[in-house]
PDB file of N, CA and C in Angstrom:
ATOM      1  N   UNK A   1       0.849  -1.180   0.000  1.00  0.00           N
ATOM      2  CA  UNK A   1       0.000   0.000   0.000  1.00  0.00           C
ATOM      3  C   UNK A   1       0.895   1.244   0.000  1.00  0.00           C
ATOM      4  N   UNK A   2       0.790   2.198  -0.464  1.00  0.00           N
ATOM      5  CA  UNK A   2       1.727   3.663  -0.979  1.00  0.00           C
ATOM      6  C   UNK A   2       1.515   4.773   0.272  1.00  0.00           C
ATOM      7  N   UNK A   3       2.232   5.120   0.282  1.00  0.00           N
ATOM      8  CA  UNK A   3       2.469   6.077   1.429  1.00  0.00           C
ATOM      9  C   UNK A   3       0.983   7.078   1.468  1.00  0.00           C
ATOM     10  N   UNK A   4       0.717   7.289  -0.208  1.00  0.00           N
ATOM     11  CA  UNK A   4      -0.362   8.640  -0.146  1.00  0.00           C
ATOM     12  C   UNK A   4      -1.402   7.895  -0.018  1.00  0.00           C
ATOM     13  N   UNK A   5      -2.141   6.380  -0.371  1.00  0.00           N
ATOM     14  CA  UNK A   5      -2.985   6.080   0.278  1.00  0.00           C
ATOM     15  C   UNK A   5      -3.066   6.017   1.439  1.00  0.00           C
ATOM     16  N   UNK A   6      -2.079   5.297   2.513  1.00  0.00           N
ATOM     17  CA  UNK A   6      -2.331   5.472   3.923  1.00  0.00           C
ATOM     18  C   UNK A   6      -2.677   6.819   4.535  1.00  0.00           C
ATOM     19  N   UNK A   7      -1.714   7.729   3.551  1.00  0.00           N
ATOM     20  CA  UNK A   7      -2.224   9.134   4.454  1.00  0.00           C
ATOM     21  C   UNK A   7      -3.930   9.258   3.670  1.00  0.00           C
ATOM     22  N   UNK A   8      -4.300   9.462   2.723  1.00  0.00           N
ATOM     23  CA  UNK A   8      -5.763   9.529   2.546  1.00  0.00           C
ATOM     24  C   UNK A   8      -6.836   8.561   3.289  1.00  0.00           C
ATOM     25  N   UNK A   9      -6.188   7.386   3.547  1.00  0.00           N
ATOM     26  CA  UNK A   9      -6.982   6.859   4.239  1.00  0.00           C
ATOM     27  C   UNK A   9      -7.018   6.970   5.955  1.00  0.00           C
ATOM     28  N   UNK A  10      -6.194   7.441   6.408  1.00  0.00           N
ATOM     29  CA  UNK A  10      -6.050   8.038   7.665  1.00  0.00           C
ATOM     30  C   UNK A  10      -7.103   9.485   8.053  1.00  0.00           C
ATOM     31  N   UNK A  11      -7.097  10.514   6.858  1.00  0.00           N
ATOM     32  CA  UNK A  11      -7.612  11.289   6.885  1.00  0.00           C
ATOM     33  C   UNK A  11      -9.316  11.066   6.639  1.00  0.00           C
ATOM     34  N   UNK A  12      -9.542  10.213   5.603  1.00  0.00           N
ATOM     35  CA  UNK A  12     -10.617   9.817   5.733  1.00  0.00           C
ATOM     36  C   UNK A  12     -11.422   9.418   6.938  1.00  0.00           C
ATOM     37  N   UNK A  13     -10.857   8.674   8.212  1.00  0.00           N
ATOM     38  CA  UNK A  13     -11.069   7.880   8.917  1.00  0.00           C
ATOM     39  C   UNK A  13     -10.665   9.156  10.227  1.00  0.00           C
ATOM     40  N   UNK A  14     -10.051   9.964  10.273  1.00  0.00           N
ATOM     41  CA  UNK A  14     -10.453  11.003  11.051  1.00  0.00           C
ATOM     42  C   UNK A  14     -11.094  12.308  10.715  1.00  0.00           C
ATOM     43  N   UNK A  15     -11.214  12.318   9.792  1.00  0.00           N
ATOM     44  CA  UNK A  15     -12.590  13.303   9.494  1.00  0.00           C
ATOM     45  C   UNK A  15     -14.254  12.532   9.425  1.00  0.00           C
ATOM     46  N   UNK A  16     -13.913  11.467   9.451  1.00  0.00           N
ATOM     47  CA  UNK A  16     -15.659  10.539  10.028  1.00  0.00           C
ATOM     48  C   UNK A  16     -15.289  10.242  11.329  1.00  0.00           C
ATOM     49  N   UNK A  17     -14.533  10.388  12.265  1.00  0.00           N
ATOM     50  CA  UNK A  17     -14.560  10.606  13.448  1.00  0.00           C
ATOM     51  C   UNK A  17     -14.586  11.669  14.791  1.00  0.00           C
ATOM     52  N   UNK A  18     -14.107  13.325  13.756  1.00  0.00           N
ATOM     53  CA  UNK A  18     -14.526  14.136  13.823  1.00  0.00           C
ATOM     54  C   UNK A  18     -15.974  14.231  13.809  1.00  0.00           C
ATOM     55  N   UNK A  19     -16.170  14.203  12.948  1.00  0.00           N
ATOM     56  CA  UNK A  19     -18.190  14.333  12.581  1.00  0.00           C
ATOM     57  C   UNK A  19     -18.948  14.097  13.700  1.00  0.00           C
ATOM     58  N   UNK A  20     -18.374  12.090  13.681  1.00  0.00           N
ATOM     59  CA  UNK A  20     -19.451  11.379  14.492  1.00  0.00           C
ATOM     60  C   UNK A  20     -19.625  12.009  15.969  1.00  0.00           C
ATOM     61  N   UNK A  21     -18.134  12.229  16.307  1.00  0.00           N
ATOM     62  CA  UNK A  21     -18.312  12.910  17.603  1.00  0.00           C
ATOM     63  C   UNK A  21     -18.797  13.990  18.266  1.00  0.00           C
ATOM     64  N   UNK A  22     -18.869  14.996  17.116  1.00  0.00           N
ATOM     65  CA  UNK A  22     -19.435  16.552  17.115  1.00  0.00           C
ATOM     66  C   UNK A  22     -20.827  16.305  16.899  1.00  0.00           C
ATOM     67  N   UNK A  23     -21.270  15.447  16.265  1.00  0.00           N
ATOM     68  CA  UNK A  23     -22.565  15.469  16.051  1.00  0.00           C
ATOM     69  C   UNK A  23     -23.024  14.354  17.146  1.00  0.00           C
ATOM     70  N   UNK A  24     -22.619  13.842  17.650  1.00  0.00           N
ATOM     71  CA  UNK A  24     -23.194  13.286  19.057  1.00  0.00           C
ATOM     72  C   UNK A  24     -23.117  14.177  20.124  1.00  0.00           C
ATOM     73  N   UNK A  25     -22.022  15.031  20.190  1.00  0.00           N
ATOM     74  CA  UNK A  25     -22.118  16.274  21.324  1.00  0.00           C
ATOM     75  C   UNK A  25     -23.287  16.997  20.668  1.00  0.00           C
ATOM     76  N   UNK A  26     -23.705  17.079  20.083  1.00  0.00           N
ATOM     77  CA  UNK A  26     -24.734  18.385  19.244  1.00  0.00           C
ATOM     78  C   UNK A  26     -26.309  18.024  19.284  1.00  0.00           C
ATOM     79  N   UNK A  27     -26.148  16.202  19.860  1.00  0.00           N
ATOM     80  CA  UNK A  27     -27.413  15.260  19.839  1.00  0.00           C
ATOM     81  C   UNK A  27     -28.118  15.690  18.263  1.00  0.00           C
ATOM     82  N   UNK A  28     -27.363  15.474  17.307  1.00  0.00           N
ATOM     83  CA  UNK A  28     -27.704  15.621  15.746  1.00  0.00           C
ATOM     84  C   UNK A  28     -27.967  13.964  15.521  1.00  0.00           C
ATOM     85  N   UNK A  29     -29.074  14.048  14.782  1.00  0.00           N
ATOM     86  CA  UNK A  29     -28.792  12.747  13.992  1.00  0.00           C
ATOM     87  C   UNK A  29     -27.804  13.184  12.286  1.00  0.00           C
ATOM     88  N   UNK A  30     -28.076  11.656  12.059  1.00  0.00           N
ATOM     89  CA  UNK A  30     -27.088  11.954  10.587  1.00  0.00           C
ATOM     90  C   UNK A  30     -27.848  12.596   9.773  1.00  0.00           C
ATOM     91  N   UNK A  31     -29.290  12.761   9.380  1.00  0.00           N
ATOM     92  CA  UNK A  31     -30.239  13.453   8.557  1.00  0.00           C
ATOM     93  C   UNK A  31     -30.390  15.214   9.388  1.00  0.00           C
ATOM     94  N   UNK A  32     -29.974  14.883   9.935  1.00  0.00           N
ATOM     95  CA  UNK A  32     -30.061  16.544  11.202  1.00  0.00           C
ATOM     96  C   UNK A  32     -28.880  16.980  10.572  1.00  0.00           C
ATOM     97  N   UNK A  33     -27.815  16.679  10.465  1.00  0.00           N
ATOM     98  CA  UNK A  33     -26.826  17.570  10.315  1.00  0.00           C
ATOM     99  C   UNK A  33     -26.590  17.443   8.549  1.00  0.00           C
ATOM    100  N   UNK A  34     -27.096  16.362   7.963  1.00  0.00           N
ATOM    101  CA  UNK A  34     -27.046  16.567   6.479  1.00  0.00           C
ATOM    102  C   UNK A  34     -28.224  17.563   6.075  1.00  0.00           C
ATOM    103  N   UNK A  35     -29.076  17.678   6.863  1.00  0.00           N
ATOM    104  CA  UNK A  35     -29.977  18.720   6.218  1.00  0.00           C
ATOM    105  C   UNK A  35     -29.318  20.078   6.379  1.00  0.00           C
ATOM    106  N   UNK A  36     -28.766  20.369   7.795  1.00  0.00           N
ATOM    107  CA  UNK A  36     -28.125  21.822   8.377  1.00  0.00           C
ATOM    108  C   UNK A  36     -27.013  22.086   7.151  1.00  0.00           C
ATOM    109  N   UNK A  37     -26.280  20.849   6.968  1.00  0.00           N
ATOM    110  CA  UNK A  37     -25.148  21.583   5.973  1.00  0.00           C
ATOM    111  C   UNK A  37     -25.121  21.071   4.376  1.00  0.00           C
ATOM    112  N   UNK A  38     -26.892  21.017   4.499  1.00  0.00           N
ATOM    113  CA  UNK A  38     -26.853  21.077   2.692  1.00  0.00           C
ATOM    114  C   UNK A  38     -26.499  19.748   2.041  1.00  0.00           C
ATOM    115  N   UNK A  39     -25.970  18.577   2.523  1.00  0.00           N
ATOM    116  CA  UNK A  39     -25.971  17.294   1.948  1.00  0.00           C
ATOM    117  C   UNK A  39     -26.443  16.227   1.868  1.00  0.00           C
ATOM    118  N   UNK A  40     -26.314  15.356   1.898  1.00  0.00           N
ATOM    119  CA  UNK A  40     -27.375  13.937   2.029  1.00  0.00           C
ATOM    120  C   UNK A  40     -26.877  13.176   3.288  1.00  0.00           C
ATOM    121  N   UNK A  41     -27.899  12.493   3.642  1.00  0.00           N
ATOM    122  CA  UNK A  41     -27.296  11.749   4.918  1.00  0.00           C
ATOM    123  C   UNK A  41     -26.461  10.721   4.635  1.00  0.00           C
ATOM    124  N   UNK A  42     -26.673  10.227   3.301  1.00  0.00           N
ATOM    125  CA  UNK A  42     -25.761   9.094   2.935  1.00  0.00           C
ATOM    126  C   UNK A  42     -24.172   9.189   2.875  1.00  0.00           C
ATOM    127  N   UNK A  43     -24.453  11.446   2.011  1.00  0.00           N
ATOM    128  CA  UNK A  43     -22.779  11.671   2.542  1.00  0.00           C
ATOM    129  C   UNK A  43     -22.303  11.546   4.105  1.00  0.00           C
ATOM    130  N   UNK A  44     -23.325  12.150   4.776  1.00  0.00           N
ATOM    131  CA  UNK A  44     -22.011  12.146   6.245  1.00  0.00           C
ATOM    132  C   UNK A  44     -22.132  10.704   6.925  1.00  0.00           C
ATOM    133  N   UNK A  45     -23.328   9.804   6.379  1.00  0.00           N
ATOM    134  CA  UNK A  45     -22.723   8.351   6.778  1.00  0.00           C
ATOM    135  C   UNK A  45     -21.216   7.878   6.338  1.00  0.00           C
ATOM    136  N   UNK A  46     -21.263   7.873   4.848  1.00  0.00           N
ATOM    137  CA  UNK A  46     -19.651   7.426   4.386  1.00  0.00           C
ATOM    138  C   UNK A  46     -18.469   8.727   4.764  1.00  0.00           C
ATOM    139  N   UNK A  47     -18.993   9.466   5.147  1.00  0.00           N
ATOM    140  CA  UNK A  47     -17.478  10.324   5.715  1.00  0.00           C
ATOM    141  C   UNK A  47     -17.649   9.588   7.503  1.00  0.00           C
ATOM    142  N   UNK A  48     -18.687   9.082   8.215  1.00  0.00           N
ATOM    143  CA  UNK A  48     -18.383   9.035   9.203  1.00  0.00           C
ATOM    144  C   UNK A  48     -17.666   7.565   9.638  1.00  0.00           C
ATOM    145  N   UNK A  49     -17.651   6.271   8.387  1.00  0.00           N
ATOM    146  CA  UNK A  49     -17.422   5.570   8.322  1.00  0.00           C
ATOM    147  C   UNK A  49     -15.867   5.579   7.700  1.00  0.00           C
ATOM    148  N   UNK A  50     -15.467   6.567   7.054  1.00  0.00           N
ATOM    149  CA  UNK A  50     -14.221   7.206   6.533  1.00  0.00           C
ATOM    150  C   UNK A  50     -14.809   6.322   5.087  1.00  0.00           C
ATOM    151  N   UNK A  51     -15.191   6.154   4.634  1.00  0.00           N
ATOM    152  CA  UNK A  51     -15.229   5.654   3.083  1.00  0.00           C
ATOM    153  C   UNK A  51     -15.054   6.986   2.281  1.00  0.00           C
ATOM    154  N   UNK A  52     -14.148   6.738   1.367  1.00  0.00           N
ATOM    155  CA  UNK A  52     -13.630   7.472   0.447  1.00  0.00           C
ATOM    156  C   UNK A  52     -14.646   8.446  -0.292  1.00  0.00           C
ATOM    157  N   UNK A  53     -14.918   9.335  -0.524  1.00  0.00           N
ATOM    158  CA  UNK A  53     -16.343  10.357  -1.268  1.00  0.00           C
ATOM    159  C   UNK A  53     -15.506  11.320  -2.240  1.00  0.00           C
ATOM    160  N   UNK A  54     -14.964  11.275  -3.540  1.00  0.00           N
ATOM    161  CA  UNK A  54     -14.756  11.725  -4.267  1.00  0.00           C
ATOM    162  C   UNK A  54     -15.637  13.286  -4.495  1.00  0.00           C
ATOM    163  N   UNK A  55     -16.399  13.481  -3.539  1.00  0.00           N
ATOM    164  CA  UNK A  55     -17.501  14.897  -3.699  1.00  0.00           C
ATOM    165  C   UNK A  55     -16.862  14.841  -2.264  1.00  0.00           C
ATOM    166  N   UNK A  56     -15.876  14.868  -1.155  1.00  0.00           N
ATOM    167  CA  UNK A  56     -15.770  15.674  -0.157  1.00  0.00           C
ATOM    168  C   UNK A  56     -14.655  16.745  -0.547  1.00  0.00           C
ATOM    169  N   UNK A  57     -15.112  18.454  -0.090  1.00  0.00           N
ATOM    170  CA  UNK A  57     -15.232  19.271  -0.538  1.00  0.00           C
ATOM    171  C   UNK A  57     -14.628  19.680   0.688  1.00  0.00           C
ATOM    172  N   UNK A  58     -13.432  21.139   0.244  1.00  0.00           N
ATOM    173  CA  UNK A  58     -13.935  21.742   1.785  1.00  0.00           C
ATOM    174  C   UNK A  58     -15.091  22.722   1.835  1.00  0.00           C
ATOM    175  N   UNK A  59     -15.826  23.172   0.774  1.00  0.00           N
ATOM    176  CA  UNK A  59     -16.766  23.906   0.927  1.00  0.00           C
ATOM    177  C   UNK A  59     -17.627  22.629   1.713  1.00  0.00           C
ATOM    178  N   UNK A  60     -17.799  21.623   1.646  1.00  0.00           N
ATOM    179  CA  UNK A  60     -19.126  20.571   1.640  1.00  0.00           C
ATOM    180  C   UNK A  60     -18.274  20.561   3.904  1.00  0.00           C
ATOM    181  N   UNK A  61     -17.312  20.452   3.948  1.00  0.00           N
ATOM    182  CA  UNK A  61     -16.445  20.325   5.164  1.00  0.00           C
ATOM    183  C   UNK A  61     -17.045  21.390   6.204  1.00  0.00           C
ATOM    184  N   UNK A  62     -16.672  22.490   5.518  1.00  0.00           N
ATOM    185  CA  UNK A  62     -16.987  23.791   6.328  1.00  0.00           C
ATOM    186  C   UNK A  62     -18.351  23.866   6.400  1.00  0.00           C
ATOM    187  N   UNK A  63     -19.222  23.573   6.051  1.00  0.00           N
ATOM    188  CA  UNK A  63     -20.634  23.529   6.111  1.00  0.00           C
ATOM    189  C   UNK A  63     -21.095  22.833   7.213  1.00  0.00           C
ATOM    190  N   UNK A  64     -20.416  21.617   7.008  1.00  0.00           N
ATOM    191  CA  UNK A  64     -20.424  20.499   8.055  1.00  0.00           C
ATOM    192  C   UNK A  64     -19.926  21.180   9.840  1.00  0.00           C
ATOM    193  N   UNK A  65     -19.113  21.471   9.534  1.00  0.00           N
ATOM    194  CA  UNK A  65     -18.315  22.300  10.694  1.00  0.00           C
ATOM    195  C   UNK A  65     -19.421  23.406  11.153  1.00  0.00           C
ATOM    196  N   UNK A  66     -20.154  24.334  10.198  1.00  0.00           N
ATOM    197  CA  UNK A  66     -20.712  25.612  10.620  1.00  0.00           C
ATOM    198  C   UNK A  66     -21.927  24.689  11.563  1.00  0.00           C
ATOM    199  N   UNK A  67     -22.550  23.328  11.111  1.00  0.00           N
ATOM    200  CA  UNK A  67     -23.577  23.026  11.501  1.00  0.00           C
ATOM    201  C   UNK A  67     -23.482  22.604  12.850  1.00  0.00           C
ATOM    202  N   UNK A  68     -22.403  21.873  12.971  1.00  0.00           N
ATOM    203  CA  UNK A  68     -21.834  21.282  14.141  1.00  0.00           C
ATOM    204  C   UNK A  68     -21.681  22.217  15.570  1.00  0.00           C
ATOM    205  N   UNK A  69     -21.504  23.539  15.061  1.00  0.00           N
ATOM    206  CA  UNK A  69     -21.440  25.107  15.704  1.00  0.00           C
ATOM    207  C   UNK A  69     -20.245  25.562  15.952  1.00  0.00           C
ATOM    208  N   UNK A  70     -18.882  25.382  15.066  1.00  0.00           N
ATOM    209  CA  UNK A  70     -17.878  25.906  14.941  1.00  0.00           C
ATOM    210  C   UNK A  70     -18.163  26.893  13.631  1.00  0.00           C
ATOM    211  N   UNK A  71     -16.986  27.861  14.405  1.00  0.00           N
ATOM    212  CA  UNK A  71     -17.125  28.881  13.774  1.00  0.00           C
ATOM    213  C   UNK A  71     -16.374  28.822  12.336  1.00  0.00           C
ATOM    214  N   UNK A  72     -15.194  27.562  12.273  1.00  0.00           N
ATOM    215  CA  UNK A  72     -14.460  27.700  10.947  1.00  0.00           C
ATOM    216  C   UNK A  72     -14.267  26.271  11.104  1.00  0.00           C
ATOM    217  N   UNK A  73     -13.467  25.665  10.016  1.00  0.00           N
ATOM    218  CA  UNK A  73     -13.239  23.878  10.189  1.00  0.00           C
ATOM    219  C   UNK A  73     -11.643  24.035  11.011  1.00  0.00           C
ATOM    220  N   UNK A  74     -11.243  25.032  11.142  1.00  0.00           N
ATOM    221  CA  UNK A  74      -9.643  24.634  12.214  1.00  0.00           C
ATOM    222  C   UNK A  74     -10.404  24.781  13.448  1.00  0.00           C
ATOM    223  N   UNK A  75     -11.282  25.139  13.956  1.00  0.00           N
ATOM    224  CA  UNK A  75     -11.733  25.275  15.045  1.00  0.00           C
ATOM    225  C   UNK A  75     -12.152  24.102  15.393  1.00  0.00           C
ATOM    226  N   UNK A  76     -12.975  23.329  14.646  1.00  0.00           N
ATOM    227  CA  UNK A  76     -13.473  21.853  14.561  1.00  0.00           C
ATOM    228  C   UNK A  76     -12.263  20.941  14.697  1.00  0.00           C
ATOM    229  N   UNK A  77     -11.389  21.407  14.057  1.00  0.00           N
ATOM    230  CA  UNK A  77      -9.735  20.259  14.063  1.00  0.00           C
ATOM    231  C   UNK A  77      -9.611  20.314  15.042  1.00  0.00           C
ATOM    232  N   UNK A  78      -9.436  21.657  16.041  1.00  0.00           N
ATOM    233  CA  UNK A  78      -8.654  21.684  17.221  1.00  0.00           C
ATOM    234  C   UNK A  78      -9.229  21.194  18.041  1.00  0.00           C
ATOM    235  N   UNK A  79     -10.638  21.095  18.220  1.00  0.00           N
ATOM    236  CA  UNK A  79     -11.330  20.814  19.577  1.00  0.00           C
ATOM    237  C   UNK A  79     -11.131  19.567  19.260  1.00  0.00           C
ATOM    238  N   UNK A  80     -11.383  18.797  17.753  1.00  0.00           N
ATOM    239  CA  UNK A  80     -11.448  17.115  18.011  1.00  0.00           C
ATOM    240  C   UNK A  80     -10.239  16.526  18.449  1.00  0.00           C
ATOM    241  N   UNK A  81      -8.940  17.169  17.919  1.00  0.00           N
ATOM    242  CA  UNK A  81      -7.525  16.591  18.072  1.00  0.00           C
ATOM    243  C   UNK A  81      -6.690  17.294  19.604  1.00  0.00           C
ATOM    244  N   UNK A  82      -7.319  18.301  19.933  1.00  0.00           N
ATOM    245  CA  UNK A  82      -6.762  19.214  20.894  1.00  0.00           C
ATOM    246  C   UNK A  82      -5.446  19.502  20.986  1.00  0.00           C
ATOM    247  N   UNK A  83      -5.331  19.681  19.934  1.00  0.00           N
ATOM    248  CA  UNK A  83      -4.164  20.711  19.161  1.00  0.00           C
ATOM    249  C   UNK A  83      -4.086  22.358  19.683  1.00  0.00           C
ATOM    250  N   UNK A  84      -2.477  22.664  19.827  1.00  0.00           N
ATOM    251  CA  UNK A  84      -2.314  23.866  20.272  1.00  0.00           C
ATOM    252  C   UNK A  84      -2.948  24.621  18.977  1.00  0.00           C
ATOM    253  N   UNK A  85      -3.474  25.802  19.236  1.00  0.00           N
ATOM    254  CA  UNK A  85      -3.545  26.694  18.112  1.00  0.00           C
ATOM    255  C   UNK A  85      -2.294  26.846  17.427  1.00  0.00           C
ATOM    256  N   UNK A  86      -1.020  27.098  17.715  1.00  0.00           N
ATOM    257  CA  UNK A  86       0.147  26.935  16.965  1.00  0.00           C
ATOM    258  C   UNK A  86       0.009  26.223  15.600  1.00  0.00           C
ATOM    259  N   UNK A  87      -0.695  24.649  16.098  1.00  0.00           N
ATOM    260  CA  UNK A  87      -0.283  23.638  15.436  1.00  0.00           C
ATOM    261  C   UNK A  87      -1.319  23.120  14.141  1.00  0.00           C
ATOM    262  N   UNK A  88      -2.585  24.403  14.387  1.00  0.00           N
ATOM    263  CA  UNK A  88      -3.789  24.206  13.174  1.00  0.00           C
ATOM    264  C   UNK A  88      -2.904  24.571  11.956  1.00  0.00           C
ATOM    265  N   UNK A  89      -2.425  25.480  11.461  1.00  0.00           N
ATOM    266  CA  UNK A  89      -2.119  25.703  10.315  1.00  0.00           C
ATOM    267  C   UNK A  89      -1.541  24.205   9.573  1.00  0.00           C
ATOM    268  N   UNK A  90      -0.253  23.589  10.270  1.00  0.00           N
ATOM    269  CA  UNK A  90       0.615  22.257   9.808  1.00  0.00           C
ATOM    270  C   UNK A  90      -1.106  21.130   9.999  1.00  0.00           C
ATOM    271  N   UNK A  91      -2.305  21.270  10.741  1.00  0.00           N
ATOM    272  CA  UNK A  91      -2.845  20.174  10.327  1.00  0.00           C
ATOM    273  C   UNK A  91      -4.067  20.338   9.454  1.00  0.00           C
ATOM    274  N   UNK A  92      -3.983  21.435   8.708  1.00  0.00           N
ATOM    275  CA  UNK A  92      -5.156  21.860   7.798  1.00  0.00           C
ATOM    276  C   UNK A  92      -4.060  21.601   6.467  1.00  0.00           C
ATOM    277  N   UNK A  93      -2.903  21.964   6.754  1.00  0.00           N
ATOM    278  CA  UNK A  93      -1.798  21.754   5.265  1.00  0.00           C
ATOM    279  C   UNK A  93      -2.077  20.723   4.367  1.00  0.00           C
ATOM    280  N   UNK A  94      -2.184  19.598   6.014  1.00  0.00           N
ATOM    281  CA  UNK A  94      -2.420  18.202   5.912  1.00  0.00           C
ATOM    282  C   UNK A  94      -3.339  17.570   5.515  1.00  0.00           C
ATOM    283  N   UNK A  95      -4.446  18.421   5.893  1.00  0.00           N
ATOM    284  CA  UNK A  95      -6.049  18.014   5.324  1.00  0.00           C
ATOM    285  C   UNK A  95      -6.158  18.311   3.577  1.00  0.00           C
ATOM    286  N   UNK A  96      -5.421  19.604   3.228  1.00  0.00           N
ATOM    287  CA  UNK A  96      -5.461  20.215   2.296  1.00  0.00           C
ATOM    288  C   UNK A  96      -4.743  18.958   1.230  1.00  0.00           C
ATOM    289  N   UNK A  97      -3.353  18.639   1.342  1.00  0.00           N
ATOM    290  CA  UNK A  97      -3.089  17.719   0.896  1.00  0.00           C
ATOM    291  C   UNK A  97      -3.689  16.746   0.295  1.00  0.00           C
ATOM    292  N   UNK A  98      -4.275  15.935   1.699  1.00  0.00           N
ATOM    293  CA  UNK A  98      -5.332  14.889   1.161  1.00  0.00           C
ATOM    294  C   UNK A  98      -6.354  14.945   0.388  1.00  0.00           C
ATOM    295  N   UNK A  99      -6.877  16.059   0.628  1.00  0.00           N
ATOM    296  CA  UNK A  99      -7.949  16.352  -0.245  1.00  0.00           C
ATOM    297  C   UNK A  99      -7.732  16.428  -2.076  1.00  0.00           C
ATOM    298  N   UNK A 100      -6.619  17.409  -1.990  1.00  0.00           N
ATOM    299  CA  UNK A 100      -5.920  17.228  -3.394  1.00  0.00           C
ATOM    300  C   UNK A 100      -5.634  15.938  -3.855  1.00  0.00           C
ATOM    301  N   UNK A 101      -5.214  14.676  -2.755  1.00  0.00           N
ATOM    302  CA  UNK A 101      -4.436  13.560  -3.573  1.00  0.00           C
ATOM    303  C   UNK A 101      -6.101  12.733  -3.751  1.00  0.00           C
ATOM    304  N   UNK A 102      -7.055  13.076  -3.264  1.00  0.00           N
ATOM    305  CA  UNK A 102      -8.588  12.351  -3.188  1.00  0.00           C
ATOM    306  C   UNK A 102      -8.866  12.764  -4.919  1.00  0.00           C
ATOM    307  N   UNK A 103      -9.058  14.260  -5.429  1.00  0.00           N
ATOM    308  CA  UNK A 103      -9.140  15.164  -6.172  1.00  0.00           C
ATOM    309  C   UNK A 103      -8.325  14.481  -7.097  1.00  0.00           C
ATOM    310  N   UNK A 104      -7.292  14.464  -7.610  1.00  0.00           N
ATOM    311  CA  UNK A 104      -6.093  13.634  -7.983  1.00  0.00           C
ATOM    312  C   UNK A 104      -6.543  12.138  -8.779  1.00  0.00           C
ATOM    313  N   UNK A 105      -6.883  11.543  -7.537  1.00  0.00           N
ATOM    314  CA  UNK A 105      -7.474   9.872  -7.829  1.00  0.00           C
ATOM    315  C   UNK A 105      -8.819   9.848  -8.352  1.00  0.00           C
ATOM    316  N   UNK A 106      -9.642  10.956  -7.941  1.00  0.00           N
ATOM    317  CA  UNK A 106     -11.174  10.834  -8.511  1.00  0.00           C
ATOM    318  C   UNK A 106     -11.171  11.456 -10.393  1.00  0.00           C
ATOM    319  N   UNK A 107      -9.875  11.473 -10.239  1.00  0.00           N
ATOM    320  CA  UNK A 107      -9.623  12.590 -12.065  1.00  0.00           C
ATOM    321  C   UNK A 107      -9.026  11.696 -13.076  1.00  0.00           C
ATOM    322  N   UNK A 108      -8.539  10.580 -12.196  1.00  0.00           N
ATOM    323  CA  UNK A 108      -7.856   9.493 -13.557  1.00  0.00           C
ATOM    324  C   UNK A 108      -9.056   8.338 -13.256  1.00  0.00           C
TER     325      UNK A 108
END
């Protein structure tokens, strides 16, 4: 397995663990928070399961985040990972990344 899948699949699998958890603090169901941020429940099932979604977006992200009641998606990083503020910029780089190498694989 290649280095950039493990990291996409890592990221996958903590951004559906992000979710699940914010949206259990929020007492959201999965149709509660796909309606708040505009998507289907089927998307934030497979992001909460980390399955791969060739349509995750950070516009579709930040939506997710606004619903959840953060004010931006590093705000959402930090509270799930409890990361110094220092250290959001190096783990959004990271998100950013993945997202591109997702972007990348969904194009060939």
């Amino acid at each position: 397995m290649s280095t950039t899948k493990n990291i996409t699949e890592e990221l996958d699998r903590r951004i559906g663990e992000v979710i699940r958890r914010f949206r259990a603090i929020n007492k959201m169901t999965q149709a509660e928070l796909a309606q708040q941020a505009g998507v289907t429940q089927g998307y934030i099932s497979q992001l909460e399961n980390g399955r791969r979604n060739t349509k995750m977006t950070l516009a579709n992200l930040q939506r997710i985040s606004s619903a959840l009641q953060f004010d931006t998606l590093s705000s959402m990083i930090e509270a799930a990972e409890g990361i110094a503020p220092e250290m959001i910029g190096q783990r959004l780089d990271h998100l950013l990344n993945g997202l591109a190498d997702l972007k990348s694989a969904a194009a060939k």
